[in-house]
C-alpha atoms as a PDB file:
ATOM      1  CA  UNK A   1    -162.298  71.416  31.105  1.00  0.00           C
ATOM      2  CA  UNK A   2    -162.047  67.792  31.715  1.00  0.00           C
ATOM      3  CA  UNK A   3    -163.911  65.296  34.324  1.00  0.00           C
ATOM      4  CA  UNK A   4    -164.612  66.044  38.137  1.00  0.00           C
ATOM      5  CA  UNK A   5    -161.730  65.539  40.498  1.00  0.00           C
ATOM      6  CA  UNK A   6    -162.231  62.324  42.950  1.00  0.00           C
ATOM      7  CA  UNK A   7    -165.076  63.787  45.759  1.00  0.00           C
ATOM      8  CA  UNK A   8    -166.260  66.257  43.587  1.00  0.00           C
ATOM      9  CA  UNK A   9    -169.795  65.840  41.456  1.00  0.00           C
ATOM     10  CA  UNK A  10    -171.033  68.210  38.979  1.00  0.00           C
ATOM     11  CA  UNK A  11    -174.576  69.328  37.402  1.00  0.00           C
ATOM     12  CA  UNK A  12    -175.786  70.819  34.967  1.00  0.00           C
ATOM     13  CA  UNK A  13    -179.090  72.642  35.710  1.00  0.00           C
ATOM     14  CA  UNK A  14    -181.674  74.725  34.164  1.00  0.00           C
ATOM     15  CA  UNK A  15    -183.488  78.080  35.285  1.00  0.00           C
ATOM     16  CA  UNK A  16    -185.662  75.874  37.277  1.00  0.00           C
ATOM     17  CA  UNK A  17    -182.766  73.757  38.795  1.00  0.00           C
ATOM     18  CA  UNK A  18    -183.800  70.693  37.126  1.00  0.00           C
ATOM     19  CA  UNK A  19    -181.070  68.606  36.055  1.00  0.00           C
ATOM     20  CA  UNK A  20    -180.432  68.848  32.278  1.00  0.00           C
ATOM     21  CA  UNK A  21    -179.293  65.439  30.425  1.00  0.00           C
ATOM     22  CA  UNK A  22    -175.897  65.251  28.740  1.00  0.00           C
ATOM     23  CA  UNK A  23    -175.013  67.848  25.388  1.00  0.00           C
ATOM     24  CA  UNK A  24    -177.611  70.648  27.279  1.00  0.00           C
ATOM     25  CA  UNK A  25    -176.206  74.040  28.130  1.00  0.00           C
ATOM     26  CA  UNK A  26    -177.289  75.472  31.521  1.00  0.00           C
ATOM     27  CA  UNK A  27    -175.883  76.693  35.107  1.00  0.00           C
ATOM     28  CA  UNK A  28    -172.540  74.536  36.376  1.00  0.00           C
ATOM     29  CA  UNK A  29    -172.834  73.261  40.127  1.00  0.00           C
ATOM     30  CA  UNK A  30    -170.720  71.595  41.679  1.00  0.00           C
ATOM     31  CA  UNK A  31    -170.578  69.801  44.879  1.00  0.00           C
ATOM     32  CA  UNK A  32    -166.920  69.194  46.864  1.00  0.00           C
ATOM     33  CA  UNK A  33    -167.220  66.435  48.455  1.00  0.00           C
ATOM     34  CA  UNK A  34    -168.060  67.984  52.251  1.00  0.00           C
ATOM     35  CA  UNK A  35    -166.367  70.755  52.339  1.00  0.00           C
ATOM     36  CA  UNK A  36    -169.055  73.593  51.982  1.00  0.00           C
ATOM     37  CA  UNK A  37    -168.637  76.875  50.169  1.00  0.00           C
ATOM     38  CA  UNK A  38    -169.113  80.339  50.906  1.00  0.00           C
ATOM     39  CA  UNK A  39    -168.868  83.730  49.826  1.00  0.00           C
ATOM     40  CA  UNK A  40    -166.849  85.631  52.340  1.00  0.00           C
ATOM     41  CA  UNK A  41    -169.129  88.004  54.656  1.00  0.00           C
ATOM     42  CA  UNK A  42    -172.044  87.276  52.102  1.00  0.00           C
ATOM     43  CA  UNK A  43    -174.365  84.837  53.060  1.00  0.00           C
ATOM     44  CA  UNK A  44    -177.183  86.100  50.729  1.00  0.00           C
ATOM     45  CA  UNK A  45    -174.667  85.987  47.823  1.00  0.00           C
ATOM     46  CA  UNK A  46    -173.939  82.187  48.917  1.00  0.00           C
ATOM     47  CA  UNK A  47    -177.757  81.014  49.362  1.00  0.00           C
ATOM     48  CA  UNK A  48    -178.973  82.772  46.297  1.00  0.00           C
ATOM     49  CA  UNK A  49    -175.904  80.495  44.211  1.00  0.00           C
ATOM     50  CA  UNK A  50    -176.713  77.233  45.815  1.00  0.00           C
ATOM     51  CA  UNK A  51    -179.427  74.353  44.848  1.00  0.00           C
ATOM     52  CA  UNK A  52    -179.057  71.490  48.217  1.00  0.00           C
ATOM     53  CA  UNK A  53    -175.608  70.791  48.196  1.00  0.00           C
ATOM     54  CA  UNK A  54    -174.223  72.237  45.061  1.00  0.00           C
ATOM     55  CA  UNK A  55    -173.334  75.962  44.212  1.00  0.00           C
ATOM     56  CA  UNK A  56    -172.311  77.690  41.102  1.00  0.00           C
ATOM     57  CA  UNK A  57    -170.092  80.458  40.706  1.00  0.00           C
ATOM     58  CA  UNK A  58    -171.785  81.310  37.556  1.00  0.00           C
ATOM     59  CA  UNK A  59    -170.655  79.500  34.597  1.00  0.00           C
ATOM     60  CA  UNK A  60    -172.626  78.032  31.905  1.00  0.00           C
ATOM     61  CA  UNK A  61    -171.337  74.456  30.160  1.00  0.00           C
ATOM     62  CA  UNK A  62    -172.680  71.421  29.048  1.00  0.00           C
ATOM     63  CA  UNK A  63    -171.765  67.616  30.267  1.00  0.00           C
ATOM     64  CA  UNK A  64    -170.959  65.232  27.531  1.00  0.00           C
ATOM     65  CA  UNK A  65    -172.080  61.296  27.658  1.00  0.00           C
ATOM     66  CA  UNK A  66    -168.119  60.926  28.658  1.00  0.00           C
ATOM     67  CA  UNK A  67    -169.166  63.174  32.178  1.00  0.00           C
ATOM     68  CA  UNK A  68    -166.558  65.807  30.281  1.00  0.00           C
ATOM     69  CA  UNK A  69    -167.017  69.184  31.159  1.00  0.00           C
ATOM     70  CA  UNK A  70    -167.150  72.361  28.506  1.00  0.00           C
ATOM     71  CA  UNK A  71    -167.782  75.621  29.641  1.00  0.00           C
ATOM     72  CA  UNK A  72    -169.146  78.266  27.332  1.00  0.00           C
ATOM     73  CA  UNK A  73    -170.162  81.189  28.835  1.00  0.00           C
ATOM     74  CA  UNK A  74    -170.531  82.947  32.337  1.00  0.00           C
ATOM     75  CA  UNK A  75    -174.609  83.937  33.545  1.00  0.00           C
ATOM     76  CA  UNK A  76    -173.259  87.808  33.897  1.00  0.00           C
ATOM     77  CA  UNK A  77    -172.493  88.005  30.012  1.00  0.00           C
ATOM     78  CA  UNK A  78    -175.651  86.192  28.683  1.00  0.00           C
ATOM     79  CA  UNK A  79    -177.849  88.111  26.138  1.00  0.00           C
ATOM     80  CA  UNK A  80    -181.234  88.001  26.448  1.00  0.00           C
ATOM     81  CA  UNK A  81    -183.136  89.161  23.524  1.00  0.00           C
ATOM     82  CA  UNK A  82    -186.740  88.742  22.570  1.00  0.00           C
ATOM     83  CA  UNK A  83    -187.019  86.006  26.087  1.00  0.00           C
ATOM     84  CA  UNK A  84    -183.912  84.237  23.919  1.00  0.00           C
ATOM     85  CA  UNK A  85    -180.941  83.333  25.646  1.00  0.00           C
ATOM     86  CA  UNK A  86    -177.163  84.319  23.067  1.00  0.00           C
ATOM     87  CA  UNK A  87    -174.160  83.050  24.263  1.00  0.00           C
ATOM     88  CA  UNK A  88    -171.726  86.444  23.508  1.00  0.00           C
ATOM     89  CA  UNK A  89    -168.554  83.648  23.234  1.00  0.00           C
ATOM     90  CA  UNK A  90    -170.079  81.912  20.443  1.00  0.00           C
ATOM     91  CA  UNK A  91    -170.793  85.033  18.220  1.00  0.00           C
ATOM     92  CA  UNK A  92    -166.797  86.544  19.535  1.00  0.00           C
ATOM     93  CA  UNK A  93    -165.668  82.704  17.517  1.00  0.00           C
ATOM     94  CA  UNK A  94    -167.479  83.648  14.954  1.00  0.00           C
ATOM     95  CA  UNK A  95    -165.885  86.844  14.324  1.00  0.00           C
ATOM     96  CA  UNK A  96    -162.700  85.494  15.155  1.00  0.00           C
ATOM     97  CA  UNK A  97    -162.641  83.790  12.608  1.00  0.00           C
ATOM     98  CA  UNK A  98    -163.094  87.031  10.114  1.00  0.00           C
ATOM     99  CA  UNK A  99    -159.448  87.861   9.058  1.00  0.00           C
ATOM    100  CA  UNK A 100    -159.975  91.527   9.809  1.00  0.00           C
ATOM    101  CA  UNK A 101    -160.522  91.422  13.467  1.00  0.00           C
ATOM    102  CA  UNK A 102    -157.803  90.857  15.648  1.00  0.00           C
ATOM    103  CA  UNK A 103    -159.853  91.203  18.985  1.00  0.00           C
ATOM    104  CA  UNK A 104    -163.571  91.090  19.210  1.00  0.00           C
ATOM    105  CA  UNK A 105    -166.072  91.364  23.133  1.00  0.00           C
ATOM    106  CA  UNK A 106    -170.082  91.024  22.698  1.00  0.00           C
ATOM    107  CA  UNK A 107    -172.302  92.207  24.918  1.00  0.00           C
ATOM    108  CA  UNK A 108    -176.353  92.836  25.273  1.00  0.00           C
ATOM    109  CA  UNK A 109    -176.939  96.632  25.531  1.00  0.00           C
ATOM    110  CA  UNK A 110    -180.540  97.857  26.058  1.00  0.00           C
ATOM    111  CA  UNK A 111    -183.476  97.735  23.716  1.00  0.00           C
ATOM    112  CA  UNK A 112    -186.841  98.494  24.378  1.00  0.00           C
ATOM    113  CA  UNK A 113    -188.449  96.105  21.817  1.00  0.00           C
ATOM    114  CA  UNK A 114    -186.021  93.273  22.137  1.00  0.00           C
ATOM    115  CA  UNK A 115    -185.219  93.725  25.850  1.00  0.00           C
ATOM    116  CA  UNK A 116    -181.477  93.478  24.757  1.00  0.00           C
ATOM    117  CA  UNK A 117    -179.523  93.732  21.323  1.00  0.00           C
ATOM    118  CA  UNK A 118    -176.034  92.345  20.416  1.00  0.00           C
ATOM    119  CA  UNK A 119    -173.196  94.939  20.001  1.00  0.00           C
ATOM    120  CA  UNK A 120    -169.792  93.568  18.607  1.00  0.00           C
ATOM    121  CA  UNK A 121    -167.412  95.606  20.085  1.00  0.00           C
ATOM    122  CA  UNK A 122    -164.205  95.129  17.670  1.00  0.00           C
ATOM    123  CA  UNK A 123    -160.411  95.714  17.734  1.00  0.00           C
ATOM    124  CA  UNK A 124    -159.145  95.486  13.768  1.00  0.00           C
ATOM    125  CA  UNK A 125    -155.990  94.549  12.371  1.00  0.00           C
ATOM    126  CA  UNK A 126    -153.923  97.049  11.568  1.00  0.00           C
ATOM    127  CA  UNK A 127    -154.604  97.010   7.534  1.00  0.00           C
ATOM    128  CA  UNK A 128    -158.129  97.451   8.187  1.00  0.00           C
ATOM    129  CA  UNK A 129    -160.564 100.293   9.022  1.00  0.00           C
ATOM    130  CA  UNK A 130    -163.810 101.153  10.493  1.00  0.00           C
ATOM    131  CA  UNK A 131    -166.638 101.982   8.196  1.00  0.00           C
ATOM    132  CA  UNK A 132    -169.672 100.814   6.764  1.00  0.00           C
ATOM    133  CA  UNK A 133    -168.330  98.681   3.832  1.00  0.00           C
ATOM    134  CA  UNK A 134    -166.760  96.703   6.650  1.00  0.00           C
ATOM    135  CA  UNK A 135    -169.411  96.261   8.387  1.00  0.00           C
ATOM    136  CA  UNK A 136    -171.424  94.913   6.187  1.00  0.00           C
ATOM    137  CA  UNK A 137    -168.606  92.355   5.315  1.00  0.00           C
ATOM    138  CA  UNK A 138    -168.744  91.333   9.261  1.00  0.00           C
ATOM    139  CA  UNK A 139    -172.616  91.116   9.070  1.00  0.00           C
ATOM    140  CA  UNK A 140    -172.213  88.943   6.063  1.00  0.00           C
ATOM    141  CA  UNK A 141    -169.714  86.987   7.621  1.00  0.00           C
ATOM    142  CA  UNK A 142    -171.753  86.432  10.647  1.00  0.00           C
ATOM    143  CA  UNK A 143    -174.539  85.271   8.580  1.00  0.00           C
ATOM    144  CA  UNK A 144    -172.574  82.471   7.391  1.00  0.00           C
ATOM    145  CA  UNK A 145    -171.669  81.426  10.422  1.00  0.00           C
ATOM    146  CA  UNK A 146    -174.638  82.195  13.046  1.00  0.00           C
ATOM    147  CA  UNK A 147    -178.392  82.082  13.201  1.00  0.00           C
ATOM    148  CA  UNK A 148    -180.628  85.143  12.330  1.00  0.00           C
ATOM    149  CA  UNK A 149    -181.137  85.776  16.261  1.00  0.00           C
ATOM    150  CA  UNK A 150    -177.444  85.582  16.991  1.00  0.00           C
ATOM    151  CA  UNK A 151    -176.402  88.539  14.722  1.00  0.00           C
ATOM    152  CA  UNK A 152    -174.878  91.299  16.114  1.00  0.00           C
ATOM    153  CA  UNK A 153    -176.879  94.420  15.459  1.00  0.00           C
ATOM    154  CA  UNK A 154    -174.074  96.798  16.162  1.00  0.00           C
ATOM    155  CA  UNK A 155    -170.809  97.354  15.583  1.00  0.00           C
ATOM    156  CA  UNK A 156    -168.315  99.449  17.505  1.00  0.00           C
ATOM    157  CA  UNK A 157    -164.894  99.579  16.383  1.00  0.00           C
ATOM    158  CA  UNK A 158    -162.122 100.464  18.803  1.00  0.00           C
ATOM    159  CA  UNK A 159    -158.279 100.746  19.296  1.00  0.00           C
ATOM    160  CA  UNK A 160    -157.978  97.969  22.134  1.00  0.00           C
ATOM    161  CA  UNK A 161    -160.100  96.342  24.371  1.00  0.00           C
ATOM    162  CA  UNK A 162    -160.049  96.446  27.942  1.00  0.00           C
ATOM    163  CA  UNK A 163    -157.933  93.037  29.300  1.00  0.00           C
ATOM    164  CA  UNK A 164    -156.722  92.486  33.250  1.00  0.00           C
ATOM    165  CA  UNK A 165    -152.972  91.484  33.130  1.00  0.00           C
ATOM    166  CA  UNK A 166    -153.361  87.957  32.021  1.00  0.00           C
ATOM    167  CA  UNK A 167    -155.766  88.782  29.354  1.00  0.00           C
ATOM    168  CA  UNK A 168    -159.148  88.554  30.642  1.00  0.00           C
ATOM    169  CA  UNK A 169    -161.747  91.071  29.148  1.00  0.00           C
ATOM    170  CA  UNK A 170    -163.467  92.952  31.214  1.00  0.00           C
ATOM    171  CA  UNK A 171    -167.064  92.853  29.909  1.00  0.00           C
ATOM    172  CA  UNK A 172    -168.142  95.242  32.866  1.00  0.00           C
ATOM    173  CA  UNK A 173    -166.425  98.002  31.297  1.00  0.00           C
ATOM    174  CA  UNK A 174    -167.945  97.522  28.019  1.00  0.00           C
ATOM    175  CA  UNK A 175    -171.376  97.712  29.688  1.00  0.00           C
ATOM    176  CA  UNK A 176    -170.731 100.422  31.689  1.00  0.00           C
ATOM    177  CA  UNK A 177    -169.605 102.210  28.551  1.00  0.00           C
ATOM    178  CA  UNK A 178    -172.212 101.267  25.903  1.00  0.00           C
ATOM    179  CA  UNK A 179    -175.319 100.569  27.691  1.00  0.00           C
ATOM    180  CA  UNK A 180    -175.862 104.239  29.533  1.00  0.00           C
ATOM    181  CA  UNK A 181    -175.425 105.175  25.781  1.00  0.00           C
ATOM    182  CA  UNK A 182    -178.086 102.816  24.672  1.00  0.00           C
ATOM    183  CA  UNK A 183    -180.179 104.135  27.120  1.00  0.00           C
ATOM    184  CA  UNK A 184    -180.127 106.853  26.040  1.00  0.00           C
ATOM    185  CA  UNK A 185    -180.797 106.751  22.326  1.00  0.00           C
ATOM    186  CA  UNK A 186    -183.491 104.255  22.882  1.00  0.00           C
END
């Protein structure tokens, strides 16, 4: 993403809000000089996303030794399985990089052992089709590519995935679709 404009100071902080050193992945907060920030009619939203002076508005990134910043995921889409926190973006890369998906969104659905579990929700190109040989060349893939923890243990394939106008997934609507379904298998 670059460096902090002039007047604006950012921090990377842990579950705790200690400050993490650079190369750490946690919560993004940033401070604007003295302008303050707010959400709109919702001041429990804004005190519940602000540590002093800084707020976040939910991303998670790292700080290199540089002060660079690199985002990497957003709080709302983090998978926690087993009291282990996944990053979904880093297992959609890896998949991405499988030459028979063309679009991929992870999410956590509910488990009752794990807490979570990873589903792969996947868009194919169009010489390819769903089916258990292929997904067992995706798991393989992944394996080359992830750690044991980080493996998707679903697949769902699918015709398109939801996107807003300029191409933004909407994760919600995964959830919303896959998780009352998790529910209730579980």
């Amino acid at each position: 993403m670059g460096r902090p404009w002039p007047g604006a100071d950012i921090k990377i902080l842990d579950e705790d809000g200690s400050e993490l050193p650079p190369g750490e992945r946690g919560s993004v907060y940033i401070k604007l000089g003295d302008d303050g920030f707010s959400y709109h009619d919702d001041e429990a939203k804004t005190a519940s996303n602000r540590r002093g002076e800084y707020f976040t508005v939910g991303d998670i990134g790292e700080l290199d030794e540089a002060g660079y910043l690199y985002l990497r995921d957003r709080t709302a889409d983090l998978i926690i399985a087993g009291g282990v926190n996944i990053y979904p973006v880093e297992i959609e890369h890896a998949l991405l990089l499988h030459p028979a998906v063309a679009d991929v969104g992870v999410i956590g659905i509910p488990d009752d052992d794990m807490g979570e579990r990873i589903l792969a929700v996947v868009e194919l190109t169009a010489d390819q089709h769903p089916g258990e040989p292929l997904e067992e060349m995706l798991r393989t893939h992944c394996e080359a590519h992830l750690a044991r923890f980080k493996l998707p243990k679903q697949f769902e394939f699918v015709t398109s995935l939801p996107r807003d106008p300029s191409g933004k997934l909407f994760k919600r609507r995964l959830r919303d679709q896959y998780a009352p379904a998790a529910t209730s298998a579980g």
